[in-house]
C-alpha atoms as a PDB file:
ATOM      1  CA  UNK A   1       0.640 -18.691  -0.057  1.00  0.00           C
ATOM      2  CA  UNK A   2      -2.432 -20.762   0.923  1.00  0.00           C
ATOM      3  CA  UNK A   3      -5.516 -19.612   3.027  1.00  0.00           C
ATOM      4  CA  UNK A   4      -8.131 -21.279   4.589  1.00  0.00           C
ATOM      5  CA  UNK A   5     -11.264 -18.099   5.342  1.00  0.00           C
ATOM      6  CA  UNK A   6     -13.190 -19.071   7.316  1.00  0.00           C
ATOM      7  CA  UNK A   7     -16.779 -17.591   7.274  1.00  0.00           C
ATOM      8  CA  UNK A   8     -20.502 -17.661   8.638  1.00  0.00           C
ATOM      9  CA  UNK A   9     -21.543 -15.390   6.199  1.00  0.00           C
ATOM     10  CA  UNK A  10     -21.007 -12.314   8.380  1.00  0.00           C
ATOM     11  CA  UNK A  11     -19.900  -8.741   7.859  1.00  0.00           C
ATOM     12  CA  UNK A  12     -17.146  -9.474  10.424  1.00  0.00           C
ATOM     13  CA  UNK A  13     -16.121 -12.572   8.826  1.00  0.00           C
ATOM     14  CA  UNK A  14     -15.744 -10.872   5.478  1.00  0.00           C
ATOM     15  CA  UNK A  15     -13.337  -8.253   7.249  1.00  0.00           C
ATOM     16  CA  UNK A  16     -10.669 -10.470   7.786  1.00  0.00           C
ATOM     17  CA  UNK A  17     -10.787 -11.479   3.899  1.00  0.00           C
ATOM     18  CA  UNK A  18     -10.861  -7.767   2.746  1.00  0.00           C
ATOM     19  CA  UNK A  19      -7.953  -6.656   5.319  1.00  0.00           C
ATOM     20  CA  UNK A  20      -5.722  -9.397   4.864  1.00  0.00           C
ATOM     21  CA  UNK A  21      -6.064  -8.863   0.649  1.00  0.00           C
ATOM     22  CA  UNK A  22      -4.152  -5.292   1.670  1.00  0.00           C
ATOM     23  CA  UNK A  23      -1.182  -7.588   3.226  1.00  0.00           C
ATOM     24  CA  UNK A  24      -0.533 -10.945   0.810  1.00  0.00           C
ATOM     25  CA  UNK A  25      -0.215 -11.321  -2.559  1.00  0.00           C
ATOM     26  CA  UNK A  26      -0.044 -14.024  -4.527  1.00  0.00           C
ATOM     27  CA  UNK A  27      -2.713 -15.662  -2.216  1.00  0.00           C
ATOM     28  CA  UNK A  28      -4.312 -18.964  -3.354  1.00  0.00           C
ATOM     29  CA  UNK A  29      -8.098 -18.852  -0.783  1.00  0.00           C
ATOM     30  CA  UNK A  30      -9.895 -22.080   0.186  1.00  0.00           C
ATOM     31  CA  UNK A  31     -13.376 -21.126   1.526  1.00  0.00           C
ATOM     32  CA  UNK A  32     -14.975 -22.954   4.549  1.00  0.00           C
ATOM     33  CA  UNK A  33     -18.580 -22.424   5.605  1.00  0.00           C
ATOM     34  CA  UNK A  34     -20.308 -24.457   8.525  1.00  0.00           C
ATOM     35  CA  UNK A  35     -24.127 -24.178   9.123  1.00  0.00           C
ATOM     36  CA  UNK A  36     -23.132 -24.405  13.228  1.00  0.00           C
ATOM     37  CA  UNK A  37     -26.500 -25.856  15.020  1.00  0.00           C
ATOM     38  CA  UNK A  38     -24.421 -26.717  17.501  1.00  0.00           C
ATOM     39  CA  UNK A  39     -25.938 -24.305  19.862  1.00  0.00           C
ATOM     40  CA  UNK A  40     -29.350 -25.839  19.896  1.00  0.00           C
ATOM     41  CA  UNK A  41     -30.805 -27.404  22.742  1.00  0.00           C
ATOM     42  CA  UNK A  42     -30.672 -31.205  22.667  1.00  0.00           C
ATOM     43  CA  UNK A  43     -34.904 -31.198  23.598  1.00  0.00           C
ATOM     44  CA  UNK A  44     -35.191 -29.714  20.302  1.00  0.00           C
ATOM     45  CA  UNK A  45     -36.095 -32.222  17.167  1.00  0.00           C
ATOM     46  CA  UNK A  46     -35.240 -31.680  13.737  1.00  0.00           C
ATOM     47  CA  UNK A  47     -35.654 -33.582  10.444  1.00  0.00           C
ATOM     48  CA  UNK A  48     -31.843 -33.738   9.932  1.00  0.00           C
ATOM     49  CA  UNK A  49     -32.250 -34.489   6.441  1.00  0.00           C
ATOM     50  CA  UNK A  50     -34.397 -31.568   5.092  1.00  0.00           C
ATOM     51  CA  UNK A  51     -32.254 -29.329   8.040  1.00  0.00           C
ATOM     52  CA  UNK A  52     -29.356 -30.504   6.599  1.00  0.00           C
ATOM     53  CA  UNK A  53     -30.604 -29.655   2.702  1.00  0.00           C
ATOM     54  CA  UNK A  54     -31.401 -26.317   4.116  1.00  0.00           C
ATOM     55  CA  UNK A  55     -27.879 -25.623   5.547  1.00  0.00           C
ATOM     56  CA  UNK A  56     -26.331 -26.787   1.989  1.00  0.00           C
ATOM     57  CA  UNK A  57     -27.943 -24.001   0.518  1.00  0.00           C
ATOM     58  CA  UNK A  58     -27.765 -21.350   2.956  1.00  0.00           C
ATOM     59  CA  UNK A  59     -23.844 -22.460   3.124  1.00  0.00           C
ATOM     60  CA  UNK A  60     -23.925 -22.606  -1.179  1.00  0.00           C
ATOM     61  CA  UNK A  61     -25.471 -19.008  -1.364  1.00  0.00           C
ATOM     62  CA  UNK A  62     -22.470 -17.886   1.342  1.00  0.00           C
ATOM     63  CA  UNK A  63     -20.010 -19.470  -0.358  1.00  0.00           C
ATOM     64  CA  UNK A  64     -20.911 -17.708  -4.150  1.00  0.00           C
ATOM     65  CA  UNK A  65     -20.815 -14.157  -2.247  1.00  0.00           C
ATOM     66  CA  UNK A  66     -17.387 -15.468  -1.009  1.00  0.00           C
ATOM     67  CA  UNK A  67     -15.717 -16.327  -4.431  1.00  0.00           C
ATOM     68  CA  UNK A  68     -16.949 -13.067  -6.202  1.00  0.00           C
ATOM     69  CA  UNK A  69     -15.245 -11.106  -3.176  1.00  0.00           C
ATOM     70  CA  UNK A  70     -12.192 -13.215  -3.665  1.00  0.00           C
ATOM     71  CA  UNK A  71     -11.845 -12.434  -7.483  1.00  0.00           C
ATOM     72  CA  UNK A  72     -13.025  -8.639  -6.427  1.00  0.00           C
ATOM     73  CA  UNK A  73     -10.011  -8.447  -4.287  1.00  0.00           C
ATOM     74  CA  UNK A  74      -7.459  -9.684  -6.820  1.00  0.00           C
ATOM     75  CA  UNK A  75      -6.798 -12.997  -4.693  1.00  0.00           C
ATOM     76  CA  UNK A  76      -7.471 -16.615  -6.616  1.00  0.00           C
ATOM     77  CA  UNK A  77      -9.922 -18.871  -5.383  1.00  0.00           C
ATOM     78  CA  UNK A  78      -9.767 -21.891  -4.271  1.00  0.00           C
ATOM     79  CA  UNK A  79     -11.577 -25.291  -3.035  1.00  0.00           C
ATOM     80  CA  UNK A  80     -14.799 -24.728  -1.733  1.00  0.00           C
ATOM     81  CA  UNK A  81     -15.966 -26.164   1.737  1.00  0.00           C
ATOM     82  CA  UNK A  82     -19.409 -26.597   3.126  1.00  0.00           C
ATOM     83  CA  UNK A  83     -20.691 -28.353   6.645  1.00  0.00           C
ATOM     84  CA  UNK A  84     -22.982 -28.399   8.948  1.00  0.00           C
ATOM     85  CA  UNK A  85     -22.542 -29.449  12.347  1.00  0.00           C
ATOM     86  CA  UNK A  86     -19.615 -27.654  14.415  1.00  0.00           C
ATOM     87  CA  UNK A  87     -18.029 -24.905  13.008  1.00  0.00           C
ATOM     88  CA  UNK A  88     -14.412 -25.199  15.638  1.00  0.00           C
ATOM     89  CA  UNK A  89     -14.092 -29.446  14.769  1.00  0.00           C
ATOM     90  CA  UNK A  90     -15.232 -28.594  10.781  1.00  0.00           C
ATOM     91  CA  UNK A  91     -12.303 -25.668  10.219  1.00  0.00           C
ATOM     92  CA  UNK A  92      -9.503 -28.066  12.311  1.00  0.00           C
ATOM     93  CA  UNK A  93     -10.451 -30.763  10.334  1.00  0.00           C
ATOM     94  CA  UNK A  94     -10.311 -28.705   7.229  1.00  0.00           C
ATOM     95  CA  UNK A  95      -7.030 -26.817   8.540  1.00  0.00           C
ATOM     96  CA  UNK A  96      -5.247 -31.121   8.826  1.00  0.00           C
ATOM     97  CA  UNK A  97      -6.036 -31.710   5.710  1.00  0.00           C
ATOM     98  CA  UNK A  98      -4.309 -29.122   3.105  1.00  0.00           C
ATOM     99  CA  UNK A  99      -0.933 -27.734   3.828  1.00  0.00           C
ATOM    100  CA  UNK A 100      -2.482 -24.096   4.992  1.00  0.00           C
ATOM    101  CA  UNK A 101       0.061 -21.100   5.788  1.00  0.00           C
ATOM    102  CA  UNK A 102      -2.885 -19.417   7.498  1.00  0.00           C
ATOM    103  CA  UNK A 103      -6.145 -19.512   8.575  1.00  0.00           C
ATOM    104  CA  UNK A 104      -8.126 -16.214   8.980  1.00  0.00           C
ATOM    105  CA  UNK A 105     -11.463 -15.185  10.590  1.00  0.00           C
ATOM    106  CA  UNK A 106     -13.361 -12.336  11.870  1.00  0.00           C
ATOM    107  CA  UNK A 107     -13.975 -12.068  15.553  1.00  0.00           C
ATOM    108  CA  UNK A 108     -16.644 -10.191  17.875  1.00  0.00           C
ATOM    109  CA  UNK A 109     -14.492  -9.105  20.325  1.00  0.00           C
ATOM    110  CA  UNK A 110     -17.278  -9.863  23.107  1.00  0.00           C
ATOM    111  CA  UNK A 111     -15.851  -8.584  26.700  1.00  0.00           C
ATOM    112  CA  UNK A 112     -16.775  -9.199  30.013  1.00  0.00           C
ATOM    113  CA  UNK A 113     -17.966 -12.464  30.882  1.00  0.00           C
ATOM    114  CA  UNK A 114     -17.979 -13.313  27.253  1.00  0.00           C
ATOM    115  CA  UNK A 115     -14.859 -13.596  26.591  1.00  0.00           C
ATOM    116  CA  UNK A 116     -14.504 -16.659  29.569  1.00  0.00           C
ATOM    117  CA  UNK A 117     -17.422 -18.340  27.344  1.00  0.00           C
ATOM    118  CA  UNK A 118     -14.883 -18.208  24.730  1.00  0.00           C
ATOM    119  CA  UNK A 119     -15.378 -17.932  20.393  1.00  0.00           C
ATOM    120  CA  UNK A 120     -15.464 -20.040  17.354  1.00  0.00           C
ATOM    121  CA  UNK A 121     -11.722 -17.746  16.463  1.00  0.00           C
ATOM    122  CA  UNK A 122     -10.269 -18.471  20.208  1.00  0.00           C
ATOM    123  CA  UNK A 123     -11.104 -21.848  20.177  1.00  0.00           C
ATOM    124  CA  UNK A 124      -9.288 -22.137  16.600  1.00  0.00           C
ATOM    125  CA  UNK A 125      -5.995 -20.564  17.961  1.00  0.00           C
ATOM    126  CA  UNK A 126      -6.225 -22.767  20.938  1.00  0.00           C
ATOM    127  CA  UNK A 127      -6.559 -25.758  19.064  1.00  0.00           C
ATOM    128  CA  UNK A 128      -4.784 -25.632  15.938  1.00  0.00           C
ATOM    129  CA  UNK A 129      -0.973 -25.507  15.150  1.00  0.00           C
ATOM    130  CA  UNK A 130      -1.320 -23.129  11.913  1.00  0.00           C
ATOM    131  CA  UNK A 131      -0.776 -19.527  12.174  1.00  0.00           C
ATOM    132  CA  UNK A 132      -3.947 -17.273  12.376  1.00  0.00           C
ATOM    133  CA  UNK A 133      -5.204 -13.961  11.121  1.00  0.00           C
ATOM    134  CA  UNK A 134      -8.036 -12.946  13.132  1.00  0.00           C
ATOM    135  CA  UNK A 135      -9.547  -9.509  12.206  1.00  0.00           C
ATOM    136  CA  UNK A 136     -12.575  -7.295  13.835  1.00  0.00           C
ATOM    137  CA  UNK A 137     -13.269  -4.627  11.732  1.00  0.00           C
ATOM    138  CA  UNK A 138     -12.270  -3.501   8.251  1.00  0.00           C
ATOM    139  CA  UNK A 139      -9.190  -0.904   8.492  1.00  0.00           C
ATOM    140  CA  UNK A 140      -7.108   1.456   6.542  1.00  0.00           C
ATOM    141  CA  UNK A 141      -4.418  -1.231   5.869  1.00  0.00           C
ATOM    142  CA  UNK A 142      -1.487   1.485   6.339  1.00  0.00           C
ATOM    143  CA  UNK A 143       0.487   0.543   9.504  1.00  0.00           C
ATOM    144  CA  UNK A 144       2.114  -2.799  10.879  1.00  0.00           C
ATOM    145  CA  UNK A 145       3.225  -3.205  14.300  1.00  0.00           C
ATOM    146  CA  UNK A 146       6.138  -6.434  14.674  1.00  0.00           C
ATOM    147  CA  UNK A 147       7.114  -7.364  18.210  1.00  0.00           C
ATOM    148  CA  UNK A 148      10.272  -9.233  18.396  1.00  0.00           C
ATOM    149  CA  UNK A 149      11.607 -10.521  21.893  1.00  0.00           C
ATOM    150  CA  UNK A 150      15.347 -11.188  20.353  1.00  0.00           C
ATOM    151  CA  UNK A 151      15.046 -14.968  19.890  1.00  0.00           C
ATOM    152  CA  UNK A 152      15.152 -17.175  16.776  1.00  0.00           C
ATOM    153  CA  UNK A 153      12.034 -17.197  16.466  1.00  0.00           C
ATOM    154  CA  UNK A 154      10.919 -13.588  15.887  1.00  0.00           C
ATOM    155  CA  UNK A 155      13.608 -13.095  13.050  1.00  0.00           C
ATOM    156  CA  UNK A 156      11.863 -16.931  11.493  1.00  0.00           C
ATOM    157  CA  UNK A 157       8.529 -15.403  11.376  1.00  0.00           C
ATOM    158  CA  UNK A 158       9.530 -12.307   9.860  1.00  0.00           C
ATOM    159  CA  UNK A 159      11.511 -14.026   7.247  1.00  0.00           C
ATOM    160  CA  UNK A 160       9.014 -17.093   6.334  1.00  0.00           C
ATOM    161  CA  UNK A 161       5.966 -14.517   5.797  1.00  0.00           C
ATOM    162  CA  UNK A 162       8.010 -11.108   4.689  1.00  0.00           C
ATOM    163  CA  UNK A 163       8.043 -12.597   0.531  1.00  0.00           C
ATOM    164  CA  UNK A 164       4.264 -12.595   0.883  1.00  0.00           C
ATOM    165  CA  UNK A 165       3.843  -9.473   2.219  1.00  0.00           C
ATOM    166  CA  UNK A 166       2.677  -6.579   0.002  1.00  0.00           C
ATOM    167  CA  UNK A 167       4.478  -3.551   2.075  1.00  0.00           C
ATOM    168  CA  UNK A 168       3.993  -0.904  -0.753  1.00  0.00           C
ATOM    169  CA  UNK A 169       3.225   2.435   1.197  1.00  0.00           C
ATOM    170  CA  UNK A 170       3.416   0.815   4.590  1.00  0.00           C
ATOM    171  CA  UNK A 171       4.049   2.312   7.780  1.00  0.00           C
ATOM    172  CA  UNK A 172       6.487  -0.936   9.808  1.00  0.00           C
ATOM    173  CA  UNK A 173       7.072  -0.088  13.715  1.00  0.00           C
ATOM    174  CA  UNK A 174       9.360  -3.296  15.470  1.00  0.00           C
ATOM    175  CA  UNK A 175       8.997  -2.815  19.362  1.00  0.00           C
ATOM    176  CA  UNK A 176      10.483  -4.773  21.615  1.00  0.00           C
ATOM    177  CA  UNK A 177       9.231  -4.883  25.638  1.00  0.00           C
ATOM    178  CA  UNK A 178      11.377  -5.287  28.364  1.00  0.00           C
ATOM    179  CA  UNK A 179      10.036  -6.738  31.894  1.00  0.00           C
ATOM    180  CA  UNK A 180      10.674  -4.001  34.707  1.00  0.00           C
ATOM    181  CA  UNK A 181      13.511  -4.784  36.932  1.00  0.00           C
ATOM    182  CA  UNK A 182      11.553  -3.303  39.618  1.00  0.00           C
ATOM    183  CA  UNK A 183       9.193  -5.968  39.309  1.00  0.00           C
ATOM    184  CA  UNK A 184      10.997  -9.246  39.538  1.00  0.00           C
ATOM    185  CA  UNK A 185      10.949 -11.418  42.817  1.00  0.00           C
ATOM    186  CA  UNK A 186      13.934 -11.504  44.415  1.00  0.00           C
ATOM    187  CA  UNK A 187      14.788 -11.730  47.959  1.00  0.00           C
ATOM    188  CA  UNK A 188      17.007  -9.247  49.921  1.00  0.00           C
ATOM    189  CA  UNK A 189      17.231  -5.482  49.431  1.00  0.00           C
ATOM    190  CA  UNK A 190      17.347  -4.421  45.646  1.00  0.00           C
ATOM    191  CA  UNK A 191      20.719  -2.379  44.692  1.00  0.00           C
ATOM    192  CA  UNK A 192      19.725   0.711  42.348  1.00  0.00           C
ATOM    193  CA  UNK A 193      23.223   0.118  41.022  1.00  0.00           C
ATOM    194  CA  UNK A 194      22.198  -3.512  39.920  1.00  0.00           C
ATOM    195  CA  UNK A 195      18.994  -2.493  38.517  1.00  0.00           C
ATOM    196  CA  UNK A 196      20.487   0.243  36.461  1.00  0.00           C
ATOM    197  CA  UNK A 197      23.021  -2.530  35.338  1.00  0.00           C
ATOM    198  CA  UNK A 198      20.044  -4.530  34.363  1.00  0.00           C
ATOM    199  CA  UNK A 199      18.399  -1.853  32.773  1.00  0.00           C
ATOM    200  CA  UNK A 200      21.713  -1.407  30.153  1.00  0.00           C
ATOM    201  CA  UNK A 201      21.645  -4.851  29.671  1.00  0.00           C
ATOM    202  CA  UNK A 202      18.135  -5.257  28.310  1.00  0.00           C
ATOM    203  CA  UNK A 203      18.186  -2.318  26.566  1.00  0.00           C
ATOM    204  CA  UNK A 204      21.504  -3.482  24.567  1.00  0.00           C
ATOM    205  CA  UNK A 205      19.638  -7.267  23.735  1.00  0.00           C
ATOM    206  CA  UNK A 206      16.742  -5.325  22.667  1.00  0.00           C
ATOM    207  CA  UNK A 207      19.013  -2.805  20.427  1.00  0.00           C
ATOM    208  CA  UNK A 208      20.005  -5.623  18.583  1.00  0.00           C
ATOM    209  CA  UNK A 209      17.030  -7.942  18.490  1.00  0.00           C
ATOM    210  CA  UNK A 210      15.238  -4.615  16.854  1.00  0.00           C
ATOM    211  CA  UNK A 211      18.756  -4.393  14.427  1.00  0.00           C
ATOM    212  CA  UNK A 212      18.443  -7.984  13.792  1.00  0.00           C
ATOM    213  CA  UNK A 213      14.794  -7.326  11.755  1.00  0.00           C
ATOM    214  CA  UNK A 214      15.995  -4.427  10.875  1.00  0.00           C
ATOM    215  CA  UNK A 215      18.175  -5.914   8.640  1.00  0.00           C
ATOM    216  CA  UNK A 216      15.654  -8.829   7.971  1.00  0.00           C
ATOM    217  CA  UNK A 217      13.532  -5.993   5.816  1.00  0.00           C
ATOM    218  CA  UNK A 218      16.358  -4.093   4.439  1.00  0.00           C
ATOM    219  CA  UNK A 219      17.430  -7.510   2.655  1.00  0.00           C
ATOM    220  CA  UNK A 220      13.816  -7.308   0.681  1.00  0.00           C
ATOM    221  CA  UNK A 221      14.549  -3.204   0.108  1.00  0.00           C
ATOM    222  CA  UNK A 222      11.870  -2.455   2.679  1.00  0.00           C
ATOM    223  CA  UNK A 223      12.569   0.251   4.844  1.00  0.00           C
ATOM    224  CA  UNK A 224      11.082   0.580   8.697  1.00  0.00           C
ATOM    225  CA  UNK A 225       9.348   3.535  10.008  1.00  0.00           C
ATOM    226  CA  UNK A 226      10.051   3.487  13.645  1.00  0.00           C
ATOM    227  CA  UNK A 227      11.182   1.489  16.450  1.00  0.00           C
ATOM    228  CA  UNK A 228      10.922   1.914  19.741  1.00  0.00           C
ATOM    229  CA  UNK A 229      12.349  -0.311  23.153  1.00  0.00           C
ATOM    230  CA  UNK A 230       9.410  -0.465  26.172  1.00  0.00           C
ATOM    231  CA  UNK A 231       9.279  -1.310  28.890  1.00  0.00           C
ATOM    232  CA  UNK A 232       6.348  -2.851  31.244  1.00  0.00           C
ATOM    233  CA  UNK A 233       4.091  -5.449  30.765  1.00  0.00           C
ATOM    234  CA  UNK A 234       4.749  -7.115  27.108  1.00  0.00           C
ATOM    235  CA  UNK A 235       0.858  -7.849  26.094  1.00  0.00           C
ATOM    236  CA  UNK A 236      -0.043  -4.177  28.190  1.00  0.00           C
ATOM    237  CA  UNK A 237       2.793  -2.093  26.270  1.00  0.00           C
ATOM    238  CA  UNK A 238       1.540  -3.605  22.571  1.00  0.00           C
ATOM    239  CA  UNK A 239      -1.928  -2.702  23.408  1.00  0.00           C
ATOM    240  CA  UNK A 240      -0.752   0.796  24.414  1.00  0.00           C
ATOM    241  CA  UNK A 241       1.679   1.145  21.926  1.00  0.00           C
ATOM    242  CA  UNK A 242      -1.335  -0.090  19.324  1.00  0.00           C
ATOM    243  CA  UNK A 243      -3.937   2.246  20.279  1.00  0.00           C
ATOM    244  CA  UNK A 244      -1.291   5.124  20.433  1.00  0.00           C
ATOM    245  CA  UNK A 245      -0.038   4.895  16.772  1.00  0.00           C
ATOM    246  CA  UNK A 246      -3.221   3.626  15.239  1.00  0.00           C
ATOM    247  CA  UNK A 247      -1.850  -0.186  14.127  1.00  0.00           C
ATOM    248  CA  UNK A 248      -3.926  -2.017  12.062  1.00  0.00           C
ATOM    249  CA  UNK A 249      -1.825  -4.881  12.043  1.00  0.00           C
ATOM    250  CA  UNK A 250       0.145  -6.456  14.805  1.00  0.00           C
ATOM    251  CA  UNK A 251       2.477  -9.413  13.893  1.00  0.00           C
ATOM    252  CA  UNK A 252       3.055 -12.140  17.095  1.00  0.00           C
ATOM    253  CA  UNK A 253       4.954 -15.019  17.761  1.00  0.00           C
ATOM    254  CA  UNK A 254       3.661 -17.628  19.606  1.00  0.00           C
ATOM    255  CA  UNK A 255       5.405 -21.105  20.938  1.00  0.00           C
ATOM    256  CA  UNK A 256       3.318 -24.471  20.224  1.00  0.00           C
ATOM    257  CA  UNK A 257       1.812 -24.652  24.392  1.00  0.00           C
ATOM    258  CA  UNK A 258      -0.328 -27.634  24.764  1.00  0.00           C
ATOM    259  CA  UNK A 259      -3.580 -26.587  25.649  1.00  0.00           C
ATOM    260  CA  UNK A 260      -3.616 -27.032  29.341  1.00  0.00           C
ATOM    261  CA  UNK A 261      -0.255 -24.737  29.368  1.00  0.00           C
ATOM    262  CA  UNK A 262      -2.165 -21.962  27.679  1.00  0.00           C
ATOM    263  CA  UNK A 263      -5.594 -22.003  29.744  1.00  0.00           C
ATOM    264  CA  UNK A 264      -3.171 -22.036  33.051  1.00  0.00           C
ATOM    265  CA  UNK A 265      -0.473 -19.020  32.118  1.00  0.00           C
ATOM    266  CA  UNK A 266      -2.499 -17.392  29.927  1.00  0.00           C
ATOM    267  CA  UNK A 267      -0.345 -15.396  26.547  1.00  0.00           C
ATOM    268  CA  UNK A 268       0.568 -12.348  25.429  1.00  0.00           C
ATOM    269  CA  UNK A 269      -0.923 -13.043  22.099  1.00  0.00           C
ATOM    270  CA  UNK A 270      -4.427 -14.142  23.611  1.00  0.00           C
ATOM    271  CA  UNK A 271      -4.977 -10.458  26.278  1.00  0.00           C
ATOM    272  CA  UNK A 272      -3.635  -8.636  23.085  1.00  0.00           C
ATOM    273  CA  UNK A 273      -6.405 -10.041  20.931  1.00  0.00           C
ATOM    274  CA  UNK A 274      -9.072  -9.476  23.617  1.00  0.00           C
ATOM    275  CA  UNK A 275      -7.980  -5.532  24.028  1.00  0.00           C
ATOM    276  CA  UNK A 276      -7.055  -4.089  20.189  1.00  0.00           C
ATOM    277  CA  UNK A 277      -9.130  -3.622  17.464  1.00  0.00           C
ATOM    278  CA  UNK A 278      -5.987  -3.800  15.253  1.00  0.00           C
ATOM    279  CA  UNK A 279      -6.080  -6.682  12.986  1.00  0.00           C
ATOM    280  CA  UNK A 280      -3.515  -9.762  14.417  1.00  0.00           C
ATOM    281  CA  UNK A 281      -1.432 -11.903  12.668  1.00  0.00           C
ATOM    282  CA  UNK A 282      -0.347 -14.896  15.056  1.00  0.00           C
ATOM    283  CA  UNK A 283       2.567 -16.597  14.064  1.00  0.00           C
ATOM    284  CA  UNK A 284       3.557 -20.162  14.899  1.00  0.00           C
ATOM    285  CA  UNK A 285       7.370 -20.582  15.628  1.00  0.00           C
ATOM    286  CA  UNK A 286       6.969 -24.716  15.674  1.00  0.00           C
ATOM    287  CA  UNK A 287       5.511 -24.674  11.991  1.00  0.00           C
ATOM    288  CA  UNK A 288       8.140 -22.270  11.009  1.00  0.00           C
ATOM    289  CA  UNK A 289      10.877 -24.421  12.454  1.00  0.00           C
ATOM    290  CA  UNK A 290       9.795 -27.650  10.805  1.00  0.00           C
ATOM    291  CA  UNK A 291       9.026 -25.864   7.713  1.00  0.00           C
ATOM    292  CA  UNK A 292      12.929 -24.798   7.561  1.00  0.00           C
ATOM    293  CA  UNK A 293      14.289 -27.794   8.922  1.00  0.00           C
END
C-alpha cells in the first residue's frame, strides 16, 4: 500500500500518521511538506529567494521529524517532498504523479462560519480522485464503523482495502441507514399498509447488504462485532451511531461527483466529517472500479 502524508508540521497533522499506522500494514509513506504563504496579502513584498531558502529548511527540519516517526511506527519511508507556494495545488500535483492508494491529513475541524471558508483537507477531497484518510485527534485505534448502502460499491471498497487492514483486536460494526418512508414526497394520502410494506422491504435489502460484508470479512477469518439496520437521515444516523459507540474509524464510500455536483447537493461523507471526531476513511468507488477492471 502507498501513502502520500501530508503535513505542515503540526500536532494534528502527525495524528493522522500515528492513527492510520494502527490500521495498515505493509505501508510504503511518501512525505509532502508545503511552506503555504499563500495566505499573505499581495501588498506585502518578500525577497522570494532568501523566503524561499527559508521555507526549504523549515520544510527539511519537518520532513526529518516525519521520517523518524515513520520508522518509529513500523511503516517504511518513502520519497520525500518539499514546496513552497500552495499547499491544496502542491499535494494534487503530488497525489497525479505516483500511483497513491491514499492520501491522509489531519484536520481542525473549525465550525461555524469556518467551515463555509473551507480547509487545506476539504479542498483535497473535493478536488482529488484518490481516497482520503483525514484524522483530528489521536485515538485508541480499537473500533471501526463500515457503512454499506447494498450496492457494488460498498462490498469493492471493503474488499480492495480489507488485505491492508491490520484488524487484530478490533471492534468492526457494518450499519446500514434506511431513508424514512414517512419522509418521502409523494402526492395523495399515504397508506400505513404501504409504508409498513416499504418498511419490510428495506429492511430485507439492508439484511443482506450487511450479510453481503459479512461474508466479505469472514473470507479473511475476521469476525464482526455488531451490526445494526437505522433508520433516518444516513450522514445524521452515522454521526449518532459514532458518538454512541465511541468509533474511531468510520469507513465511506463516495461516487466520483464533479465538483459543482458536490458544492450543490452536498454528501454524506462531507456533514459526517464536519460533526465526528472519529477518524474517516473516504473511499473512492471510481478508482476502485478501474483498479479491478
Amino acid at each position: 500500500m502507498r501513502i502520500l502524508f501530508c503535513t505542515d508540521g503540526s500536532k494534528i497533522s502527525f495524528n493522522s500518521l500515528n492513527n492510520i499506522s494502527h490500521w495498515v500494514k505493509d505501508a510504503k509513506v511518501d512525505t509532502i511538506c508545503v511552506i503555504d504563504w499563500s495566505f499573505l496579502p499581495d501588498e506585502i513584498s518578500i525577497e522570494e529567494e532568501n523566503f524561499s531558502y527559508s521555507c526549504a529548511n523549515i520544510a527539511d527540519t519537518i520532513l526529518d521529524y516525519a521520517q523518524e516517526e515513520i520508522q518509529k511506527l513500523g511503516l517504511q519511508c518513502g520519497i520525500r517532498i518539499k514546496n513552497c507556494g500552495s499547499a491544496i495545488e502542491s499535494i494534487l500535483e503530488q497525489a497525479d504523479k505516483q500511483d497513491y492508494d491514499l492520501i491522509i491529513m489531519g484536520s481542525h475541524g473549525k465550525k461555524g462560519i469556518q467551515k463555509w471558508l473551507g480547509s487545506v483537507s476539504q479542498e483535497i477531497i473535493n478536488s482529488s480522485k484518490l481516497s482520503c484518510y483525514v484524522a483530528k485527534e489521536e485515538n485508541k485505534h480499537g473500533r471501526l464503523l463500515v457503512t454499506t448502502d447494498g450496492t457494488s460499491c460498498s462490498c469493492g471498497i471493503i474488499k480492495e482495502i480489507l488485505p491492508n487492514l491490520n484488524l487484530d483486536e478490533k471492534e468492526i460494526h457494518i450499519v446500514m441507514v434506511n431513508d424514512d418512508p414517512n419522509l418521502l414526497f409523494l402526492d395523495g394520502t399515504l397508506d400505513t399498509n404501504w409504508i409498513l410494506d416499504i418498511q419490510k422491504q428495506q429492511n430485507i435489502y439492508a439484511s443482506k447488504a450487511i450479510k453481503d460484508i459479512e461474508r466479505i470479512f469472514a473470507d479473511y477469518g475476521v469476525e464482526t462485532y455488531k451490526s445494526a439496520i437505522l433508520t433516518g437521515n444516513p450522514a445524521q444516523e452515522i454521526i449518532n451511531y459514532s458518538k454512541d459507540n465511541e468509533i474511531n474509524l468510520i469507513v465511506l464510500g463516495s461516487q466520483n461527483k464533479s465538483r459543482l455536483d458536490r458544492f450543490l447537493t452536498g454528501s454524506v461523507s462531507k456533514r459526517v466529517l464536519e460533526n465526528v471526531v472519529s477518524d474517516i476513511w473516504l473511499a473512492r468507488c471510481k478508482q476502485i472500479d478501474q483498479k479491478t477492471n
